[in-house]
C-alpha atoms as a PDB file:
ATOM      1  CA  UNK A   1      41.038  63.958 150.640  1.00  0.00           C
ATOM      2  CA  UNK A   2      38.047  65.796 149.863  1.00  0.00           C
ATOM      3  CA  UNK A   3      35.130  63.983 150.301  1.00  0.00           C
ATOM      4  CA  UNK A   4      32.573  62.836 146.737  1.00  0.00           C
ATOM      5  CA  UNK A   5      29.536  63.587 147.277  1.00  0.00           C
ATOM      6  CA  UNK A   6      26.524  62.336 144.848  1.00  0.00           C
ATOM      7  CA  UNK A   7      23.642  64.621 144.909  1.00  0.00           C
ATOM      8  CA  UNK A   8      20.611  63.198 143.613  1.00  0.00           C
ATOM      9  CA  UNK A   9      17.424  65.211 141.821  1.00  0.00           C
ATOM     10  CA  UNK A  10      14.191  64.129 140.474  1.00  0.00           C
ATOM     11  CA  UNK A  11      13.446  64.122 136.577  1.00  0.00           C
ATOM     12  CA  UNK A  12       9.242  64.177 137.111  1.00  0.00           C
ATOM     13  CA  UNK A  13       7.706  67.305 135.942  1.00  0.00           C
ATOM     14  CA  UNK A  14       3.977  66.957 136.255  1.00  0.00           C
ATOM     15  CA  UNK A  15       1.964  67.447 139.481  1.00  0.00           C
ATOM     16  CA  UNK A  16      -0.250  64.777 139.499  1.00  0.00           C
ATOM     17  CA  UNK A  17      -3.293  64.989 137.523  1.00  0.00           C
ATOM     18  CA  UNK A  18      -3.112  68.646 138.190  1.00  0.00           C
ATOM     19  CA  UNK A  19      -1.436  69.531 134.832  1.00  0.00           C
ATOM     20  CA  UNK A  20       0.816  71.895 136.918  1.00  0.00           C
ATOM     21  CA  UNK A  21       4.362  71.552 136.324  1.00  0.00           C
ATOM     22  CA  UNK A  22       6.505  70.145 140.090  1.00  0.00           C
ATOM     23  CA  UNK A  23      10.055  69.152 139.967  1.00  0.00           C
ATOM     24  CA  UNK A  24      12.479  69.788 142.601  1.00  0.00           C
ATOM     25  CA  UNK A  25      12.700  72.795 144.772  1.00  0.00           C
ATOM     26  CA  UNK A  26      15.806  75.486 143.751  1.00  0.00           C
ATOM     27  CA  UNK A  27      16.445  75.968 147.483  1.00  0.00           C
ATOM     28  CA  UNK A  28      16.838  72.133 148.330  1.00  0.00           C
ATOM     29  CA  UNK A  29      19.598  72.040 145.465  1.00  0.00           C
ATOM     30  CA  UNK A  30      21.482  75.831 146.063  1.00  0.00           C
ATOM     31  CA  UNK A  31      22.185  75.665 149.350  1.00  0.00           C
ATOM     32  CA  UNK A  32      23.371  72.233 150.235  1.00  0.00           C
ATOM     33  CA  UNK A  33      25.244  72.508 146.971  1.00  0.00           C
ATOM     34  CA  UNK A  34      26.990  75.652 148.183  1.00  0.00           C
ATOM     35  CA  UNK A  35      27.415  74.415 151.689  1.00  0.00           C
ATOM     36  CA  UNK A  36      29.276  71.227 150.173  1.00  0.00           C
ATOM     37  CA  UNK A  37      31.243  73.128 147.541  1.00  0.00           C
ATOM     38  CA  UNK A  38      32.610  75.410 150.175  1.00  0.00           C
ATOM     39  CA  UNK A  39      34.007  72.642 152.184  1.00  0.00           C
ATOM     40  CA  UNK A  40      35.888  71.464 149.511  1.00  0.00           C
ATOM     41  CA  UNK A  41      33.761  68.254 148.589  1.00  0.00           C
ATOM     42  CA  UNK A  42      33.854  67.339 144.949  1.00  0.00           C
ATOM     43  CA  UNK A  43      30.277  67.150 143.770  1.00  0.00           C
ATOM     44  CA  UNK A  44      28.332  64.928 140.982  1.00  0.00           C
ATOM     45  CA  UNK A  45      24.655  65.820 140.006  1.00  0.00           C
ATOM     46  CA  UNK A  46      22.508  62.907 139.297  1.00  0.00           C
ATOM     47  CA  UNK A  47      18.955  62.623 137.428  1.00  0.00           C
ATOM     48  CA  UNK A  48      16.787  59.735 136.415  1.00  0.00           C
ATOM     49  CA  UNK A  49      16.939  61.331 133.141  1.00  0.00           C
ATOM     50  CA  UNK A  50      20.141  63.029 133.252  1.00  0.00           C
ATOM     51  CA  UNK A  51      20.651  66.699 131.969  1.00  0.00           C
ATOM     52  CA  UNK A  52      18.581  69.215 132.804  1.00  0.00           C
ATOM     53  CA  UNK A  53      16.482  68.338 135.943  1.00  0.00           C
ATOM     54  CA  UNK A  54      12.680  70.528 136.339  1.00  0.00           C
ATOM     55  CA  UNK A  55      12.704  73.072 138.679  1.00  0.00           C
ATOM     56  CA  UNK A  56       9.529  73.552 140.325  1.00  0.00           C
ATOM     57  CA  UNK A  57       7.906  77.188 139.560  1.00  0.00           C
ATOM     58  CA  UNK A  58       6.849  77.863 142.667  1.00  0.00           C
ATOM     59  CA  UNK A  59       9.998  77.348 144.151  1.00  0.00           C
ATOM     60  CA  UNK A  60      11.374  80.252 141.801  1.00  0.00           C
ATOM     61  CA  UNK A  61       8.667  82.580 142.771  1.00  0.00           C
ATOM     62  CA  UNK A  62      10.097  85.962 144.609  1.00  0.00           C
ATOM     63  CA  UNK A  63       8.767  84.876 148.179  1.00  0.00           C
ATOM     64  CA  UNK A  64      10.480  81.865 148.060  1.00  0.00           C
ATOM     65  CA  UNK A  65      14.226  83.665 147.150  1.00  0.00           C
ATOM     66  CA  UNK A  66      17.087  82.716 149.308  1.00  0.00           C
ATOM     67  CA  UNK A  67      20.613  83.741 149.655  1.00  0.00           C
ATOM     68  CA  UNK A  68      21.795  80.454 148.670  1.00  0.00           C
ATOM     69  CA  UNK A  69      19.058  80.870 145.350  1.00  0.00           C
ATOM     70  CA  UNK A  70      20.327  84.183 144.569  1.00  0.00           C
ATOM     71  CA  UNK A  71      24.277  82.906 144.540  1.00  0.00           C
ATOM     72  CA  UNK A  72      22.856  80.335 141.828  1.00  0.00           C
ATOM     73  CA  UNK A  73      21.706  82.426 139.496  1.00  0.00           C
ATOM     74  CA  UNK A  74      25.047  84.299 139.933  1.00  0.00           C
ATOM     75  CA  UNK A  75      27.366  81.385 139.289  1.00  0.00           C
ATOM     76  CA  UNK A  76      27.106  79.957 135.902  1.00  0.00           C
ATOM     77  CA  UNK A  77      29.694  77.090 137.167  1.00  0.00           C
ATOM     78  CA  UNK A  78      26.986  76.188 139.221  1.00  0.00           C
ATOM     79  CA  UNK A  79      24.024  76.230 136.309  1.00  0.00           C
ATOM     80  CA  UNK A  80      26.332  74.643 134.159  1.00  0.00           C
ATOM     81  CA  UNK A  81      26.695  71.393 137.163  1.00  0.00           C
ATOM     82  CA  UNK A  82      22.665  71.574 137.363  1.00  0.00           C
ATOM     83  CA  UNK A  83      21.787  71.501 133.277  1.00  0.00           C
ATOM     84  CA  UNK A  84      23.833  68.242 132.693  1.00  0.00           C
ATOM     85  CA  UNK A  85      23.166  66.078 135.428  1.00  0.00           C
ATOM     86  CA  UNK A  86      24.531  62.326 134.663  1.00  0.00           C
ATOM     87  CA  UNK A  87      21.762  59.308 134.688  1.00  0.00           C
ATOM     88  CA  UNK A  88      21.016  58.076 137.772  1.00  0.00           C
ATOM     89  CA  UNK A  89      21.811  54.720 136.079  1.00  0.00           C
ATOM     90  CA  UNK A  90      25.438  54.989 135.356  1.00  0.00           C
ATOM     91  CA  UNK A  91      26.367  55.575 139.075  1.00  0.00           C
ATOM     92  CA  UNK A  92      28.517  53.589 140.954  1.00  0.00           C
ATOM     93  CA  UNK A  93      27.617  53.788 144.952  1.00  0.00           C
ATOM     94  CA  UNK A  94      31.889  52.865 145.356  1.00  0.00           C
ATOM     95  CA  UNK A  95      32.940  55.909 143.617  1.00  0.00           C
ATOM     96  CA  UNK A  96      31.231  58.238 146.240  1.00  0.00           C
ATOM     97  CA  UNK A  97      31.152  58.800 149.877  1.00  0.00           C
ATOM     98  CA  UNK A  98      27.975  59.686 150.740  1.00  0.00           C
ATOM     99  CA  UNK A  99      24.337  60.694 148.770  1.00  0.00           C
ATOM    100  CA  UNK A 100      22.310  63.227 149.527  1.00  0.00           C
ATOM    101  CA  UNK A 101      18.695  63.913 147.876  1.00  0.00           C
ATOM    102  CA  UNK A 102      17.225  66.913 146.892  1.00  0.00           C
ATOM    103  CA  UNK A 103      13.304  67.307 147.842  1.00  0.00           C
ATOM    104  CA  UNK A 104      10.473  69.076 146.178  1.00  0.00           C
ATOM    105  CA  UNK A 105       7.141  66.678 145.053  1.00  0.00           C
ATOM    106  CA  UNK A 106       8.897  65.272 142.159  1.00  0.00           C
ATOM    107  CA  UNK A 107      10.946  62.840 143.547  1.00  0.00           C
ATOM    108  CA  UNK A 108       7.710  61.245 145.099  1.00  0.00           C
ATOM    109  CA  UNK A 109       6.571  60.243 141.481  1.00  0.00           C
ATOM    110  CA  UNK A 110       9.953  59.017 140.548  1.00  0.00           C
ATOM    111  CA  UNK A 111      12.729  58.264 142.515  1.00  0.00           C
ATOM    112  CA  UNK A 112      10.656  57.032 145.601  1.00  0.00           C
ATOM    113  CA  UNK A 113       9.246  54.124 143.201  1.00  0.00           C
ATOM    114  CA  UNK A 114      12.591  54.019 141.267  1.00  0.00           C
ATOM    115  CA  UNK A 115      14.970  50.672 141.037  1.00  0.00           C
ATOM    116  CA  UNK A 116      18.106  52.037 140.795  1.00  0.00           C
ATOM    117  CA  UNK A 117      17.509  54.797 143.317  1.00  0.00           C
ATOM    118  CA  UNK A 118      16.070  52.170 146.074  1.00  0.00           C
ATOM    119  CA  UNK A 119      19.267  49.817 145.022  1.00  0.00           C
ATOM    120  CA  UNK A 120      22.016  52.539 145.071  1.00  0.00           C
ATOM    121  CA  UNK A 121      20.944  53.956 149.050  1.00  0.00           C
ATOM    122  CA  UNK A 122      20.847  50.393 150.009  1.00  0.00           C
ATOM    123  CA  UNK A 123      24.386  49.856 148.752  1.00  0.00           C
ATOM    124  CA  UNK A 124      25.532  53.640 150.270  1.00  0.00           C
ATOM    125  CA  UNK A 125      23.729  52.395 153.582  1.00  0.00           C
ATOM    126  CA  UNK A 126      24.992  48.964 153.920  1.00  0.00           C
ATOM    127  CA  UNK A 127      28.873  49.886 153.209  1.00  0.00           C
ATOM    128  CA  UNK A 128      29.144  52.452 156.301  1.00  0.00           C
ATOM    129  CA  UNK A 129      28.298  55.843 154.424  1.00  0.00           C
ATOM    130  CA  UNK A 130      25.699  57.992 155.480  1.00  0.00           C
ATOM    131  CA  UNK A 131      22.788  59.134 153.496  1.00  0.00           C
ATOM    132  CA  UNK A 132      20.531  62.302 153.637  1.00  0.00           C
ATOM    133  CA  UNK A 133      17.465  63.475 152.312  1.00  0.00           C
ATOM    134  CA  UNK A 134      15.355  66.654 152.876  1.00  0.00           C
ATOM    135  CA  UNK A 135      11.815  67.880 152.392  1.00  0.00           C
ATOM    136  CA  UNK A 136      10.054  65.582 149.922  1.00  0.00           C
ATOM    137  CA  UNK A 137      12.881  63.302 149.539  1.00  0.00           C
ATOM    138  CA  UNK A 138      12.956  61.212 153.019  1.00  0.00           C
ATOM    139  CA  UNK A 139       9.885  59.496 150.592  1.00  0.00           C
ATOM    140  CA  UNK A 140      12.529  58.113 148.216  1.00  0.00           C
ATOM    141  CA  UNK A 141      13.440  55.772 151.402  1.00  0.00           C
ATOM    142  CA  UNK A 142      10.055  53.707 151.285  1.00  0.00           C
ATOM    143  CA  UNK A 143      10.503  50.889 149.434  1.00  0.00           C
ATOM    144  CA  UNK A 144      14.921  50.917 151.076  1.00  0.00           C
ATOM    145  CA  UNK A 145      15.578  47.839 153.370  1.00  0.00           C
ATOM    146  CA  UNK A 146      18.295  47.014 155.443  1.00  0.00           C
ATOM    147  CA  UNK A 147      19.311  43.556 156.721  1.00  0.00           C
ATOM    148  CA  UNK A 148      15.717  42.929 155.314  1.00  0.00           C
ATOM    149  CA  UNK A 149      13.728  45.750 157.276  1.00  0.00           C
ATOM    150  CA  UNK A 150      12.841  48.913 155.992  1.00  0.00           C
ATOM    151  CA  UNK A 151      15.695  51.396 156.606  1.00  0.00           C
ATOM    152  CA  UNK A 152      13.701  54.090 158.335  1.00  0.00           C
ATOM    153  CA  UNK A 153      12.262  51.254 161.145  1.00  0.00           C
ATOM    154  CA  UNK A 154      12.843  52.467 164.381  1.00  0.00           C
ATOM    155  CA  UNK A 155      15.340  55.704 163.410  1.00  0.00           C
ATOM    156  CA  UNK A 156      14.321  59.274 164.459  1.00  0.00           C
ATOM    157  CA  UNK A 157      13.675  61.053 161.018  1.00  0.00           C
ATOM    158  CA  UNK A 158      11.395  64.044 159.698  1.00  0.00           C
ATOM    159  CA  UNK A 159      10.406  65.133 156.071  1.00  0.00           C
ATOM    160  CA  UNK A 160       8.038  66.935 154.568  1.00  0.00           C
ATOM    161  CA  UNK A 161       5.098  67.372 157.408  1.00  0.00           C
ATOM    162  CA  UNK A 162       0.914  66.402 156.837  1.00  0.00           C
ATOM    163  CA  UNK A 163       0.352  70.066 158.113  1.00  0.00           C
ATOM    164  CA  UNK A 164       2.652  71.158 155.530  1.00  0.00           C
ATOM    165  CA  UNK A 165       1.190  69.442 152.499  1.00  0.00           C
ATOM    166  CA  UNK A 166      -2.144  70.776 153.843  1.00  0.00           C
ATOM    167  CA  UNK A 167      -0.725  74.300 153.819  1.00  0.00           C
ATOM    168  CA  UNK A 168       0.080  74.014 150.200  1.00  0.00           C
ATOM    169  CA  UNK A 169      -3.407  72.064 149.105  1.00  0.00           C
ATOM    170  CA  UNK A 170      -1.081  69.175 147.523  1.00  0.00           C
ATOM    171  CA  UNK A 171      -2.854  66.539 150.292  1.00  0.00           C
ATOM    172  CA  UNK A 172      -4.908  65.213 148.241  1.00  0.00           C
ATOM    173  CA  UNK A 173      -2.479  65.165 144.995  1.00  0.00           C
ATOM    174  CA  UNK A 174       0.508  63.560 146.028  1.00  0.00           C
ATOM    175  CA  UNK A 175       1.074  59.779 145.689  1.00  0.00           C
ATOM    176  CA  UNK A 176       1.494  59.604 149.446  1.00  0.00           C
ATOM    177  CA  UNK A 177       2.120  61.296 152.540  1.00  0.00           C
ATOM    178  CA  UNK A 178       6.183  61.326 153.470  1.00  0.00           C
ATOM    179  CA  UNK A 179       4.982  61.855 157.413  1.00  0.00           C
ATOM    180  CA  UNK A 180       2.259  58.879 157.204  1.00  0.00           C
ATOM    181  CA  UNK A 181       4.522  56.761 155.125  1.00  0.00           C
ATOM    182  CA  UNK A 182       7.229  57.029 157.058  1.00  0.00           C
ATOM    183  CA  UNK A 183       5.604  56.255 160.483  1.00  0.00           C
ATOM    184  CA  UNK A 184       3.770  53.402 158.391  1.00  0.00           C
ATOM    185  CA  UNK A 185       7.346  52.030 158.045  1.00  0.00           C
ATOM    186  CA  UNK A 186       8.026  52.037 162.080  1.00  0.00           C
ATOM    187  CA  UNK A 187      10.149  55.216 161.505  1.00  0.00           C
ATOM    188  CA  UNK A 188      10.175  57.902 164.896  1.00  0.00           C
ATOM    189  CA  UNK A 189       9.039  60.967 163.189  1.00  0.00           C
ATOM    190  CA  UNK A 190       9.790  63.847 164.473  1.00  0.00           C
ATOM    191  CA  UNK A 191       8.863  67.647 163.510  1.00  0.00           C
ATOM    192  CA  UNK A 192       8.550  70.911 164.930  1.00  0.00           C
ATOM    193  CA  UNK A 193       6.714  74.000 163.633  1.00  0.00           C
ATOM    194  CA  UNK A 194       5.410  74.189 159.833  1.00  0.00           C
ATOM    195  CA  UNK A 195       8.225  76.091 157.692  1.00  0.00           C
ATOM    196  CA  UNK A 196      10.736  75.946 160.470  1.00  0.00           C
ATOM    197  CA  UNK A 197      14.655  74.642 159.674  1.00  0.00           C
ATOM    198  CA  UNK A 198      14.741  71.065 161.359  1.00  0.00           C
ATOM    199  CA  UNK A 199      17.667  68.304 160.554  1.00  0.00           C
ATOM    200  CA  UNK A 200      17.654  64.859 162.550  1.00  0.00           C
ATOM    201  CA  UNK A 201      20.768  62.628 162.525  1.00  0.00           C
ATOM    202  CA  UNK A 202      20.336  59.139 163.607  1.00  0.00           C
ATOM    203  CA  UNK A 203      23.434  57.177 162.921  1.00  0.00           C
ATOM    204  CA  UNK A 204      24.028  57.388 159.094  1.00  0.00           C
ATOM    205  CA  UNK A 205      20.663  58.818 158.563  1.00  0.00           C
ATOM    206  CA  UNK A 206      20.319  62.149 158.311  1.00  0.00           C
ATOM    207  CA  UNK A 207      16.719  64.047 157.178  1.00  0.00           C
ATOM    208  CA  UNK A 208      15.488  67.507 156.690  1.00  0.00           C
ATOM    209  CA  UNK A 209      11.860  68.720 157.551  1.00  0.00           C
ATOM    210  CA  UNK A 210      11.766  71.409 154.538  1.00  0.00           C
ATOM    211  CA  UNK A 211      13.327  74.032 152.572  1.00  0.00           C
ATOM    212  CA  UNK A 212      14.248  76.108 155.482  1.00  0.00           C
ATOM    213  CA  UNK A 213      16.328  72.587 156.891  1.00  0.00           C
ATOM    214  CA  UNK A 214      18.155  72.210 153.748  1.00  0.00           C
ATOM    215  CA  UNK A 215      21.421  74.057 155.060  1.00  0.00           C
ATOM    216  CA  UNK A 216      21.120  72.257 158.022  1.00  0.00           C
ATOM    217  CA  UNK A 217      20.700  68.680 156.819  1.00  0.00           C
ATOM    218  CA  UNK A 218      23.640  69.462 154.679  1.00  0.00           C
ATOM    219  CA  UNK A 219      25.700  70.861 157.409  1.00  0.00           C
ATOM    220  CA  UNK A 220      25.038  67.589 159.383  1.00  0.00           C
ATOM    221  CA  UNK A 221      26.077  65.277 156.524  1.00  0.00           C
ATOM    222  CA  UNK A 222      29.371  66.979 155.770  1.00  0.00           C
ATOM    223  CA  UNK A 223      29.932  66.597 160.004  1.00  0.00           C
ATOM    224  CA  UNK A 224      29.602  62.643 159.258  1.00  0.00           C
ATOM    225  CA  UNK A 225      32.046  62.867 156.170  1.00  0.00           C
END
């Protein structure tokens, strides 16, 4: 049986009170999708909003092209999956197998603070299947609790690093730090080198440290599936 896997994407657009535009970044969506959908998983895009999630610009911008980016634009399957993602709020956690989420700042705005998000990773958590989140997105797991803890108390994980958001001036913009919010939490964070691919699995938990670990977080899920 091939494995369902329920990818999950912000629907928050605005950075802050910047009045740049943020979203989710291309590279944390192209290549987990393509390292899923070459296994053989079957894969549903979700959104707060449904259809068309934002893409944050800077993640288009040519120093940030990938591979996995430029097999995206290539595959209009692919575009077609992305432009009508399904609401967030008509998933079922029992139709799927595991959830992964896709980073950028977005999600920090939205689904970190969102009621259906925070409810559907407890129920994926607390029926045996794993869950994974890279970047930005190890922040939608701040308000999760298990057996009345917060999920991330005591588990290795990584995410998006201080010394990262300082790198891109967005300290001082975002609602919260994922590295200080996370250790806040009693979470073991872990992290190597700024822009460097990192993935930590700890039981069903699996996080990413930033684009560059988004092949490799996904890689690691699809070993627990």
């Amino acid at each position: 049986m091939s494995p369902k896997i329920l990818m999950v994407l912000t629907s928050h657009d605005i950075l802050g009170n910047t009045g740049r535009k943020t979203g989710f970044w291309l590279e944390e969506f192209a290549a987990p999708y393509f390292v899923f959908k070459d296994s053989g998983a079957k894969i549903t895009v979700a959104s707060p909003k449904g259809g068309q999630p934002p893409i944050d610009p800077k993640s288009d911008e040519p120093e940030s092209q990938t591979p996995a980016m430029t097999r995206f634009k290539a595959d209009k399957a692919a575009q077609a999956v992305l432009a009508s993602t399904v609401k967030l709020a008509d998933v079922d956690a029992a139709e799927f197998d595991t959830i992964f989420y896709v980073g950028g700042h977005g999600p920090m705005w939205d689904l970190a603070e969102d009621k259906k998000s925070i409810s559907l990773i407890e129920k994926f958590y607390d029926s045996g299947k794993p869950v994974a989140a890279v970047c930005h997105a190890p922040g939608v797991l701040r308000h999760v609790k298990h057996r009345g803890e917060p999920l991330v108390r005591g588990k290795r994980v990584t995410g998006f690093t201080n010394s990262e958001e300082e790198a891109v001036h967005l300290t001082t913009v975002v609602p919260f730090l994922v590295e200080d919010e996370l250790t806040r939490l009693g979470a073991k964070f872990e992290k190597v080198a700024d822009w460097q691919p990192f993935a930590i699995t700890d039981g069903r938990l699996i996080t990413g440290q930033n684009p560059a670990s988004s092949t490799s977080a996904a890689r690691e899920l699809l070993k627990q599936l």
